[in-house]
Protein backbone atom coordinates (compact mmCIF):
# COMPACT_ATOMS: atom_id res chain seq x y z
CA UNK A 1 61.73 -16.42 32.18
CA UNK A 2 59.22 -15.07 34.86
CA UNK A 3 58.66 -12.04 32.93
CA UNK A 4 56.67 -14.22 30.18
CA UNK A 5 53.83 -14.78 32.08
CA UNK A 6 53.83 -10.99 32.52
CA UNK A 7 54.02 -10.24 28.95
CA UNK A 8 51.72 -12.95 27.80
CA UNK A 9 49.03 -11.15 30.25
CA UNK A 10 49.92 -7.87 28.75
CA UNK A 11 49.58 -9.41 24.97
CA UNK A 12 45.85 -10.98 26.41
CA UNK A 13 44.41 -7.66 27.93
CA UNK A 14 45.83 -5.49 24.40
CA UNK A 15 43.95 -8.23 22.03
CA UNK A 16 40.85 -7.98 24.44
CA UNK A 17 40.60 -4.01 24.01
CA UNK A 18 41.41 -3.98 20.50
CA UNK A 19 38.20 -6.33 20.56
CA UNK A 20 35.90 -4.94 22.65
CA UNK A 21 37.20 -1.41 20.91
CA UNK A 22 36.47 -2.88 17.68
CA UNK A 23 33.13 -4.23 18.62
CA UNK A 24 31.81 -0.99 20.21
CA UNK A 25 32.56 0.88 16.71
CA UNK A 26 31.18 -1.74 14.34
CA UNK A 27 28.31 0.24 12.34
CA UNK A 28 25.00 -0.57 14.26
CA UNK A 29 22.73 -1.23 10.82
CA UNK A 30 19.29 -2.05 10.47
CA UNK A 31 20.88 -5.65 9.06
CA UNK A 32 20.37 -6.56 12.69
CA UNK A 33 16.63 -5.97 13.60
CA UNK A 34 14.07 -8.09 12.55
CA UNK A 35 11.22 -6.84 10.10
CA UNK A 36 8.85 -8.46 12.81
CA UNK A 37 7.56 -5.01 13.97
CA UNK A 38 6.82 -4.15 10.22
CA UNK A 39 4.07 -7.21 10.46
CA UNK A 40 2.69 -6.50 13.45
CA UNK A 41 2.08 -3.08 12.74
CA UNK A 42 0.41 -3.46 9.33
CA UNK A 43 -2.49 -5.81 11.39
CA UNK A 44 -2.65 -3.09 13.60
CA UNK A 45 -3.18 0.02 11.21
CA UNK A 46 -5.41 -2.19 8.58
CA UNK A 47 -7.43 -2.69 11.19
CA UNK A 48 -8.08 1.02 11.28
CA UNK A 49 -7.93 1.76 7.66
CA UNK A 50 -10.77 -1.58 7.79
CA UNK A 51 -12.91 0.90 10.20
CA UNK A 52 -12.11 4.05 9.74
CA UNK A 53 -14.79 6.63 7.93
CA UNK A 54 -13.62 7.84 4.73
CA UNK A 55 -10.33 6.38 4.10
CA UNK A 56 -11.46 4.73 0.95
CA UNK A 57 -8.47 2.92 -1.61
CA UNK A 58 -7.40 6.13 -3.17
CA UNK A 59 -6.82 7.71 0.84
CA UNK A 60 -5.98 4.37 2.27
CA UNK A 61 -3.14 4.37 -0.70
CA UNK A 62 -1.99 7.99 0.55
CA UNK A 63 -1.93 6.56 4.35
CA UNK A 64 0.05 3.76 3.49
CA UNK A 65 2.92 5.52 1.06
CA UNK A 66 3.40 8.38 4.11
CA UNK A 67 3.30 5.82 6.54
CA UNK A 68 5.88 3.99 4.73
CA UNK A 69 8.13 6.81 4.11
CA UNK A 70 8.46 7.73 7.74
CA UNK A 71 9.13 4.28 8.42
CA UNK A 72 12.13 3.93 6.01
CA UNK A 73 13.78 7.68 6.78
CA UNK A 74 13.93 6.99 10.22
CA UNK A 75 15.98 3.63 9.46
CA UNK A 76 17.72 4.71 6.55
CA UNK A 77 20.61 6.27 8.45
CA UNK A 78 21.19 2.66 9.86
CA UNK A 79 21.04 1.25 5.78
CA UNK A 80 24.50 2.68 4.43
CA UNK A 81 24.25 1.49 1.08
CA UNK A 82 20.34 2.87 -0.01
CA UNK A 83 19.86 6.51 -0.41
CA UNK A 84 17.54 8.70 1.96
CA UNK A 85 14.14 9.62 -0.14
CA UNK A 86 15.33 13.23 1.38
CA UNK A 87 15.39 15.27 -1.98
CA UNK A 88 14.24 11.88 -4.28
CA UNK A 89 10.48 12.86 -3.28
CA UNK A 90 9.94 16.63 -4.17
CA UNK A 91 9.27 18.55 -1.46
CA UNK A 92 10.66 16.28 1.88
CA UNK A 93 13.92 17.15 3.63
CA UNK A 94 13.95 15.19 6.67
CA UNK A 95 16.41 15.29 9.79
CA UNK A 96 19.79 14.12 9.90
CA UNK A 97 21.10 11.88 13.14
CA UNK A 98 24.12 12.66 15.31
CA UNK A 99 27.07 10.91 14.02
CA UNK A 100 28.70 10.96 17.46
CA UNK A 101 25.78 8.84 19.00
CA UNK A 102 24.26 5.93 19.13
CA UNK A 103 20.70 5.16 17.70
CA UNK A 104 18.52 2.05 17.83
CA UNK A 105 16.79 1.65 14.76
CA UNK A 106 13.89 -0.29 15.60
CA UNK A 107 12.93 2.09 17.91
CA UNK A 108 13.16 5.01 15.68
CA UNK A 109 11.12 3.41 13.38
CA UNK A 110 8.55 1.97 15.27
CA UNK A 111 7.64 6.10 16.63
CA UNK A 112 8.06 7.40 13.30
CA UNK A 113 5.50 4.84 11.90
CA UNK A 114 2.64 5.24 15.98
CA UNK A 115 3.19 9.44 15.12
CA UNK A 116 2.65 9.29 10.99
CA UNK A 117 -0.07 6.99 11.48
CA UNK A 118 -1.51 9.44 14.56
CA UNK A 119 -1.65 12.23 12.13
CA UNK A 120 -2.62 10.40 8.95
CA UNK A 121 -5.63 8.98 11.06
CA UNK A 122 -7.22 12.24 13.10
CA UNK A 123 -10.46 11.66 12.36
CA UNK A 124 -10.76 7.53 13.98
CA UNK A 125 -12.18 7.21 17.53
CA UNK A 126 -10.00 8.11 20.38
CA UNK A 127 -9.92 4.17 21.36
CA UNK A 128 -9.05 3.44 17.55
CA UNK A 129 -6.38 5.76 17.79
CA UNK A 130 -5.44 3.63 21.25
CA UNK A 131 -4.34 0.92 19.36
CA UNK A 132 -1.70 2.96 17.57
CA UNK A 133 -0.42 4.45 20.74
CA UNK A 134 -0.36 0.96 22.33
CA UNK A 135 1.70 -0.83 19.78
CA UNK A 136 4.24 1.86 19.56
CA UNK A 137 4.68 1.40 23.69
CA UNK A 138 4.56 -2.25 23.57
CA UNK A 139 7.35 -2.16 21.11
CA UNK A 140 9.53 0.58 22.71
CA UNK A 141 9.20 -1.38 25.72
CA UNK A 142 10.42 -4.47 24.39
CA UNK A 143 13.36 -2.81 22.34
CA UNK A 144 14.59 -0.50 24.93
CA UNK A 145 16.22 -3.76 26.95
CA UNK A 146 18.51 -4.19 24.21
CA UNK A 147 19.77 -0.26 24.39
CA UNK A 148 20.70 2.49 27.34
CA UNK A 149 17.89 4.89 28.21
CA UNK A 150 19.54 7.66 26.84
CA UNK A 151 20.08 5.98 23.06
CA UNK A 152 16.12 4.76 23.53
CA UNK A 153 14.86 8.36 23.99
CA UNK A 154 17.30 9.73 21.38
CA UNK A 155 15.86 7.21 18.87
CA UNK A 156 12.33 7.64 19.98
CA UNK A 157 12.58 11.46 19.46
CA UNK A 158 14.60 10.47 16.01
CA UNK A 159 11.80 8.47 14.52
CA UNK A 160 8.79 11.20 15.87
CA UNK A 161 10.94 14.21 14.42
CA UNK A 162 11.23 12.29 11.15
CA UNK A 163 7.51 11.59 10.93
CA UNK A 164 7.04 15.36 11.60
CA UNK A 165 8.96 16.10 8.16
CA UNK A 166 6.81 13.64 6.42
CA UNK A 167 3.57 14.43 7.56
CA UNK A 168 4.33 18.43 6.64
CA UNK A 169 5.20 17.29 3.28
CA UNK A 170 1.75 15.34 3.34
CA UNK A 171 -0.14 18.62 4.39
CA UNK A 172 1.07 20.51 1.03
CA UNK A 173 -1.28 19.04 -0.82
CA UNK A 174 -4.55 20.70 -0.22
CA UNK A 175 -6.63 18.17 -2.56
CA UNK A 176 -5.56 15.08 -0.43
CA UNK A 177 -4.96 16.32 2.99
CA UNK A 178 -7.45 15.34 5.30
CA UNK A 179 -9.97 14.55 2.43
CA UNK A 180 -11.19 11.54 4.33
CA UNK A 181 -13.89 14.26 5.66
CA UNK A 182 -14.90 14.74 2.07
CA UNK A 183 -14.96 12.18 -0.54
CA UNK A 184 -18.11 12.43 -2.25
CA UNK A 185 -19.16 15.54 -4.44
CA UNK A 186 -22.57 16.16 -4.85
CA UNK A 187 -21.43 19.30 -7.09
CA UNK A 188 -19.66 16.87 -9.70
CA UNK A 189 -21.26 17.06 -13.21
CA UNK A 190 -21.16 14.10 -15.61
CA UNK A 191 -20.55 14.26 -19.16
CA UNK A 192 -24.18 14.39 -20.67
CA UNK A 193 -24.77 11.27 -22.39
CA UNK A 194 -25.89 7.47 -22.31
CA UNK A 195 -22.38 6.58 -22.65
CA UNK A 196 -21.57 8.44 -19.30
CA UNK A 197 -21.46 7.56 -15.49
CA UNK A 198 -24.42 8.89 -13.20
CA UNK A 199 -25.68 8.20 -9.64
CA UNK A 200 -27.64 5.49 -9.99
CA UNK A 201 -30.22 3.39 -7.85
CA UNK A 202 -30.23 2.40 -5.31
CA UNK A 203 -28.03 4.64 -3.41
CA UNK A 204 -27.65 7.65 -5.95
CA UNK A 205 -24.41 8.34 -4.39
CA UNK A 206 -22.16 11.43 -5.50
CA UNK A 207 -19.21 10.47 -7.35
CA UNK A 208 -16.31 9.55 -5.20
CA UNK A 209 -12.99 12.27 -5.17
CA UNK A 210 -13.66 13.26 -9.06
CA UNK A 211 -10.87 15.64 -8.75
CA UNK A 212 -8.26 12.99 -7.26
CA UNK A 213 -5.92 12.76 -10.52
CA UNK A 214 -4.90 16.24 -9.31
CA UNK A 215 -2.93 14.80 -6.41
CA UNK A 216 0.94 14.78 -6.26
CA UNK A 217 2.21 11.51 -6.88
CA UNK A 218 5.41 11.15 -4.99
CA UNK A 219 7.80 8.83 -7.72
CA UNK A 220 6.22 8.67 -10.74
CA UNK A 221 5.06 10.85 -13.42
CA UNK A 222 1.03 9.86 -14.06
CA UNK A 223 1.06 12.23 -17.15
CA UNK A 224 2.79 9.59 -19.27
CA UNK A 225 0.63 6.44 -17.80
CA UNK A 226 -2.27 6.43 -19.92
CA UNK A 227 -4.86 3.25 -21.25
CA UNK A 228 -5.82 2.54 -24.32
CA UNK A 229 -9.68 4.04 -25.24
CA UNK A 230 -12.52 1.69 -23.64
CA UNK A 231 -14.46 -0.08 -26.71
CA UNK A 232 -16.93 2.47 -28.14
CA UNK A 233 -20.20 2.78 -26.05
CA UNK A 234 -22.87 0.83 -28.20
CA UNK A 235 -25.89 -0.93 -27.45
CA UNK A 236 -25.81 -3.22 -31.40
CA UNK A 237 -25.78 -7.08 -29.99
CA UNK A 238 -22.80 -7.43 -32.70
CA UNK A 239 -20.83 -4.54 -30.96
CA UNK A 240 -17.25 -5.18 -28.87
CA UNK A 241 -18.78 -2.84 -26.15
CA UNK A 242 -22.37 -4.85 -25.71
CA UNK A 243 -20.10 -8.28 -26.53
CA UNK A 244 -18.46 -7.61 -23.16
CA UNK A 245 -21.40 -6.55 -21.30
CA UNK A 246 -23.09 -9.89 -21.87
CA UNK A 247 -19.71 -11.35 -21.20
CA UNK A 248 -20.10 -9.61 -17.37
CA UNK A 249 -24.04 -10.60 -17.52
CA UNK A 250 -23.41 -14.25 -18.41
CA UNK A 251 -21.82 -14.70 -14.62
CA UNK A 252 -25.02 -13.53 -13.17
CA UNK A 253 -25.75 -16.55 -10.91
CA UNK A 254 -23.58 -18.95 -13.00
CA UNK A 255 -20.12 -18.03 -11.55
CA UNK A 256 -18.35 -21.40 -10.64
CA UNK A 257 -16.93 -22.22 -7.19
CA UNK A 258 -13.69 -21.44 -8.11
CA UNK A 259 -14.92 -17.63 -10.01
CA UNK A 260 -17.13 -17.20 -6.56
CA UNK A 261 -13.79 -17.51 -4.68
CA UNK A 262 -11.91 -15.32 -6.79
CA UNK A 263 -14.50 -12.73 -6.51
CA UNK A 264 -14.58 -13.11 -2.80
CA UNK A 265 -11.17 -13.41 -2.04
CA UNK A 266 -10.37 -10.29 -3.64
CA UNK A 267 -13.02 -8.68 -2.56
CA UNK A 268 -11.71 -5.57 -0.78
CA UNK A 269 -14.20 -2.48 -0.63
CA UNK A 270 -15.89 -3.71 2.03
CA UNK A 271 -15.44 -1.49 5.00
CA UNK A 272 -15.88 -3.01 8.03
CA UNK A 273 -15.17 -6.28 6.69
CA UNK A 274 -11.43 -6.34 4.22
CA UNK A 275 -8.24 -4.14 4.65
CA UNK A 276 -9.18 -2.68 1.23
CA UNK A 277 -7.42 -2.77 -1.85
CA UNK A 278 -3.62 -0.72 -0.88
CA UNK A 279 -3.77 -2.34 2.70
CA UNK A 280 -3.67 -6.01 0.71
CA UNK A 281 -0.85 -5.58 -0.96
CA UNK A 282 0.64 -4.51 2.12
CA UNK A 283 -0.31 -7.39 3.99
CA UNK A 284 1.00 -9.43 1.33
CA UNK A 285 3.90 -7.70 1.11
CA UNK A 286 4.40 -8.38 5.16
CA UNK A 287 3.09 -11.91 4.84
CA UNK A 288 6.19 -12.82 2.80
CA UNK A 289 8.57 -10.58 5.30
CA UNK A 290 7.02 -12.75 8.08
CA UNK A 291 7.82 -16.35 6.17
CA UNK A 292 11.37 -15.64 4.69
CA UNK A 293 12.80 -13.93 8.38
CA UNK A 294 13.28 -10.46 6.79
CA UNK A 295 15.38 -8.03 8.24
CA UNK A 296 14.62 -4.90 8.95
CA UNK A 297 16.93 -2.91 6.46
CA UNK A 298 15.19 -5.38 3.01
CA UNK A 299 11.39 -5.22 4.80
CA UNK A 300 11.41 -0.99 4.85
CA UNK A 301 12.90 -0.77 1.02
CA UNK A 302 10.17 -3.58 0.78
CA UNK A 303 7.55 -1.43 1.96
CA UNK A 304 8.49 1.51 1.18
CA UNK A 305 8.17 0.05 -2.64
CA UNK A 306 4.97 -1.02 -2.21
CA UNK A 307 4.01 1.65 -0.57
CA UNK A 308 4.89 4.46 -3.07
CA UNK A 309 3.27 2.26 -6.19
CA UNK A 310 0.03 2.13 -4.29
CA UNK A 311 -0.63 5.92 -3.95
CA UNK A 312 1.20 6.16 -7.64
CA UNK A 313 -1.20 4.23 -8.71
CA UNK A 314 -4.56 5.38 -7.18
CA UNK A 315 -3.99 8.75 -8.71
CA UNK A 316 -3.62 6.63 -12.32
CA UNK A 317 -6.65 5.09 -11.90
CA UNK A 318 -9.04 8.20 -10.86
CA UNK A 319 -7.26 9.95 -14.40
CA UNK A 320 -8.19 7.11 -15.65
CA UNK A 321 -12.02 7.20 -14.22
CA UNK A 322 -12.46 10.89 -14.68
CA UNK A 323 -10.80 10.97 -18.11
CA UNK A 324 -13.51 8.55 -19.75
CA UNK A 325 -16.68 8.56 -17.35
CA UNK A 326 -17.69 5.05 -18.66
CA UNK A 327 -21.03 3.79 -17.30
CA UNK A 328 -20.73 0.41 -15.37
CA UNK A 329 -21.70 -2.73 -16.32
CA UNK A 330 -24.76 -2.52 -13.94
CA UNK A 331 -26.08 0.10 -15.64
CA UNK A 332 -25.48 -1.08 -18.91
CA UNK A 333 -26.60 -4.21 -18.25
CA UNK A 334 -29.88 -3.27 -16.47
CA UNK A 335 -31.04 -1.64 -19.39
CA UNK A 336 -30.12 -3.24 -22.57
CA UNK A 337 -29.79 -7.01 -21.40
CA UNK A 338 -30.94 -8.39 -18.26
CA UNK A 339 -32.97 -5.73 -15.98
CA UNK A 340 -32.66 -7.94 -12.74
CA UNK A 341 -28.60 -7.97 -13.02
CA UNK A 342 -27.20 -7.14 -10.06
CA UNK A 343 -23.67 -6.91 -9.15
CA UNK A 344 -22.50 -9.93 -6.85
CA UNK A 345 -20.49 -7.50 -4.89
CA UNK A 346 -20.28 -3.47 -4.24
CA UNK A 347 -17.80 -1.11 -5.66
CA UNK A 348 -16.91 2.52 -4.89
CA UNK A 349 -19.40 4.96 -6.59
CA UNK A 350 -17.69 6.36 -9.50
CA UNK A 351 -17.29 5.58 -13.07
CA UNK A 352 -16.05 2.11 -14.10
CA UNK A 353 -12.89 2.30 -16.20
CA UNK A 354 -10.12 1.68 -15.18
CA UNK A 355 -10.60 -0.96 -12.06
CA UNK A 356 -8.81 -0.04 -9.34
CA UNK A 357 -8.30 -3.63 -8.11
CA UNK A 358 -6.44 -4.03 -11.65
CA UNK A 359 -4.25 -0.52 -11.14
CA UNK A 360 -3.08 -1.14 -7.89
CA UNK A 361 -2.34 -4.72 -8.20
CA UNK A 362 -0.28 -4.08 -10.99
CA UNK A 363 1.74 -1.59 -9.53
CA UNK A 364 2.11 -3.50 -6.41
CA UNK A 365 2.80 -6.65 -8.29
CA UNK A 366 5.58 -4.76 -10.22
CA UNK A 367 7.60 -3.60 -6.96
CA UNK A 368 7.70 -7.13 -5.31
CA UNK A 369 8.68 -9.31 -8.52
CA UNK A 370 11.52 -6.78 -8.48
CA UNK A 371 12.00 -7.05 -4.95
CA UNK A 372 11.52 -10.68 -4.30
CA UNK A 373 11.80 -12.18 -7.62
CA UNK A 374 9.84 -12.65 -10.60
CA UNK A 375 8.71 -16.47 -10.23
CA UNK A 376 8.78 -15.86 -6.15
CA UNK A 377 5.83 -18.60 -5.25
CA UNK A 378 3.15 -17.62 -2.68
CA UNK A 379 0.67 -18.37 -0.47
CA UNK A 380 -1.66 -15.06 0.12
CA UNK A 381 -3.59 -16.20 3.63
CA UNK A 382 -4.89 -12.72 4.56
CA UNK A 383 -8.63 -13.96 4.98
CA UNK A 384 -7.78 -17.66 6.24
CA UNK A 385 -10.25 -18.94 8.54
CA UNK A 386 -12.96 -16.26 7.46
CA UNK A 387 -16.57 -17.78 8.69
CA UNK A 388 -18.84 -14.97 6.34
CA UNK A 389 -17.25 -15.80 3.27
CA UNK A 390 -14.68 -18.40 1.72
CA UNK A 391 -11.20 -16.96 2.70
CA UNK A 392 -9.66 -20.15 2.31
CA UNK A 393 -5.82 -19.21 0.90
CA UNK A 394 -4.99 -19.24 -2.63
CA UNK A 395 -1.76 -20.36 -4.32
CA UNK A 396 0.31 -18.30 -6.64
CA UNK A 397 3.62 -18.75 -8.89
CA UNK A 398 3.82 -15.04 -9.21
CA UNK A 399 2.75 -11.55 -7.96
CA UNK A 400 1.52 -10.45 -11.59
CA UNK A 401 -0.27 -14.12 -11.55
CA UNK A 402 -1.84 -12.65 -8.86
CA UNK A 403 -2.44 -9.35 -9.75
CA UNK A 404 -4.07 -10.76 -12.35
CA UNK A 405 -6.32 -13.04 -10.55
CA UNK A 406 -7.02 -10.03 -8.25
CA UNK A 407 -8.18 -7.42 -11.45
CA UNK A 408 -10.31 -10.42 -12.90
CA UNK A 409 -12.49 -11.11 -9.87
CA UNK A 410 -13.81 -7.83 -10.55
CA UNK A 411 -15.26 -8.94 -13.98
CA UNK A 412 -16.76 -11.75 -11.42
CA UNK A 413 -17.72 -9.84 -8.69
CA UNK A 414 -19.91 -7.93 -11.49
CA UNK A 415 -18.32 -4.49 -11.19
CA UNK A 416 -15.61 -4.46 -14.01
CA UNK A 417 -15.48 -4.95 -17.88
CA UNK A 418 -12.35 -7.54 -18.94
CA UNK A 419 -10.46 -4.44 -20.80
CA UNK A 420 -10.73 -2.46 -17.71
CA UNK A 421 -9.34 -5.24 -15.75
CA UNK A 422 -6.37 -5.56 -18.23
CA UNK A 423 -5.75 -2.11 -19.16
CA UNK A 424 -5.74 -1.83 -15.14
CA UNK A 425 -3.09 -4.11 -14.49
CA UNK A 426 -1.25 -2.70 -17.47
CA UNK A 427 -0.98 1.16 -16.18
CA UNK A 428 -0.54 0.06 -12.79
CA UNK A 429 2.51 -2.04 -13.84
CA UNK A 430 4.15 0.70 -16.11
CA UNK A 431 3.85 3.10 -12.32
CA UNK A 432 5.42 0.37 -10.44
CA UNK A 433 8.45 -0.01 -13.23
CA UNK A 434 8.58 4.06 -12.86
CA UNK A 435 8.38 3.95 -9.02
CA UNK A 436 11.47 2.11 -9.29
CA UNK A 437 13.16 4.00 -11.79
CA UNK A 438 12.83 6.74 -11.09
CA UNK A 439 13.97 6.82 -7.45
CA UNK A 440 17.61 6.35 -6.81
CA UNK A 441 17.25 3.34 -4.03
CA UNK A 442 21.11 2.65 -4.06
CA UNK A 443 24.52 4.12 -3.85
């Protein structure tokens, strides 16, 4: 009888270490981080993107996608049912992790995204380029109490040898790399013709990356992503093309409050002042991480998405410029209807169709329905309690209702034709639905 206490101790302790045991080899996933950090740090690197020279949509698109990719190879390892991008994307091959140790996967994400976004943004003021460096401490800091010192460094050196990979795939393409120094060529001729884009006044400034449809794109295939023909350039009152030039010169100080909104709301080629167009979507994408508690493992395939369909979809829309050179409605507008039209808001300088507003929505749009859902409602609150223009938040039963919304405000805003805005959203949707078919996300 006294040896039962004895073996009831020895039953205890064996349960206990099969426990502990079993605890200390459960798979440490990204399932268990928060997708927190992936809020925080889109503020932080829109803000740069917001002031940094040269990154205009088409760059800003190309800083968010490598961004992005760094951000999900270094956690994929920790994601056992979605596939590495490793051999998906042509051209990356990134690092493999140690089986036999331990990573944290917040941390290795959070220095893959501070080195990518070092590299991706050389040309930013040293104290810009603080704010980077700062975040990525402030987070290692806070995640390196939940790990040993040795699994912190090992993850910290995982996520910046990751980023490495990425950012030499990024440096392959000799069009895009480091064209933020660049984007304006003075030696770019226009088709000769009254049809045709030209510098015009006031600024006469050069078109803007002409040769950007040369660009990789990393998951799609922009080839077979095409709009239908613009109407045919006429200046007959009866014609379909002058018909939606007066449609675009009838807002001219008549826009309602609600048209005014729309056109300021989405109004994001404004440097200084919005994210611009790719770093909206993101923020939308991390508004709805932030309100539905994402983890960390659903907000990097999240972002990663969104991410990829925004450069996609930039490249699109500059075939789509370059291919047809269509004047813009200013122009038009100027000088067969109403010579004191002026555009309500500014645009990149380049020729008008398709809108990139329109393109990258769409794509952007595309990713998230499938992500999210297709009737996911929304609130988008990225310019709430704005004081130099009405950033009150707007309301939304979908992200192609708002995608929508978002390529129309350009025919408000003055800058776009209705076709271009709906041909937009169309090819920017078909490079979303490509982005995610033609990139094996799962196992």
């Amino acid at each position: 009888m006294k040896q039962y206490p004895l073996l009831l101790a020895l039953v205890l302790i064996s349960i206990l270490s099969s426990c502990k045991k079993e605890t200390l080899l459960s798979p440490n996933t990204t399932q268990q981080y928060s997708a927190q950090q992936l809020v925080s740090w889109t503020g932080v690197i829109n803000n740069v993107i917001r002031n940094a020279e040269g990154h205009v949509t088409p760059i800003a698109a190309r800083d968010w996608a490598f961004i992005s990719i760094a951000a999900y190879e270094a956690g994929v390892p920790g994601m056992p049912e979605k596939r590495s991008l490793s051999g998906q994307i042509e051209g990356l091959q990134v690092p493999v992790t140690d089986n036999n140790k331990t990573y944290h996967w917040g941390i290795a994400v959070n220095s893959a995204i501070a080195e990518t976004a070092i590299q991706m943004f050389q040309n930013v003021p040293a104290q810009t380029l603080e704010s980077i460096i700062q975040m990525e401490n402030e987070h290692f800091n806070q995640f390196s109490g939940e790990t040993d010192a040795a699994t912190a460094s090992r993850s910290r050196q995982y996520g910046r040898d990751v980023a490495a990979a990425v950012i030499a795939l990024e440096s392959q393409d000799a069009i895009a790399h480091q064209r933020y120094v660049n984007i304006y060529d003075a030696n770019y001729v226009s088709p000769v013709g009254e049809a045709y884009w030209k510098p015009a006044a006031p600024a006469f400034q050069a078109a803007i990356l002409p040769d950007w449809h040369n660009v990789n794109t990393l998951a799609s295939r922009k080839s077979s992503i095409t709009p239908l023909d613009p109407n045919a350039y006429s200046t007959e009152t009866g014609s379909s093309y002058y018909q939606e030039a007066n449609e675009v010169a009838s807002f001219f100080g008549q826009l309602s409050d609600d048209q005014l909104h729309m056109a300021e709301f989405w109004n994001d080629a404004s440097p200084g002042q919005t994210m611009g167009t790719a770093g909206r979507w993101m923020a939308i994408n991390t508004q709805i991480l932030e309100n539905t508690n994402a983890n960390l493992s659903s907000g990097l395939e999240s972002m990663v998405k969104v991410g990829l369909a925004l450069h996609d979809a930039a490249i699109v829309c500059w075939q789509s410029k370059y291919r047809f050179n269509a004047k813009t409605p200013a122009d038009y507008i100027r000088e067969h209807i109403n010579p004191a039209f002026t555009a309500k808001l500014n645009s990149l300088s380049g020729p008008e169709y398709t809108t990139e507003h329109a393109v990258l929505a769409g794509a952007a749009a595309e990713v998230l329905e499938n992500t999210f859902g297709k009737e996911f409602a929304f609130t988008d609150r990225c310019h709430e309690n704005r004081s130099d223009f009405n950033g009150t938040p707007r309301n939304f039963q979908s992200f192609h209702q708002a995608a929508k919304e978002s390529a129309l405000s350009r025919m408000y805003a003055g800058s776009n034709y209705r076709k271009s805005c709906l041909e937009g959203h169309k090819i920017g949707t078909e490079t979303g639905k490509q982005v995610l078919s033609h990139i094996k996300w799962r196992y």
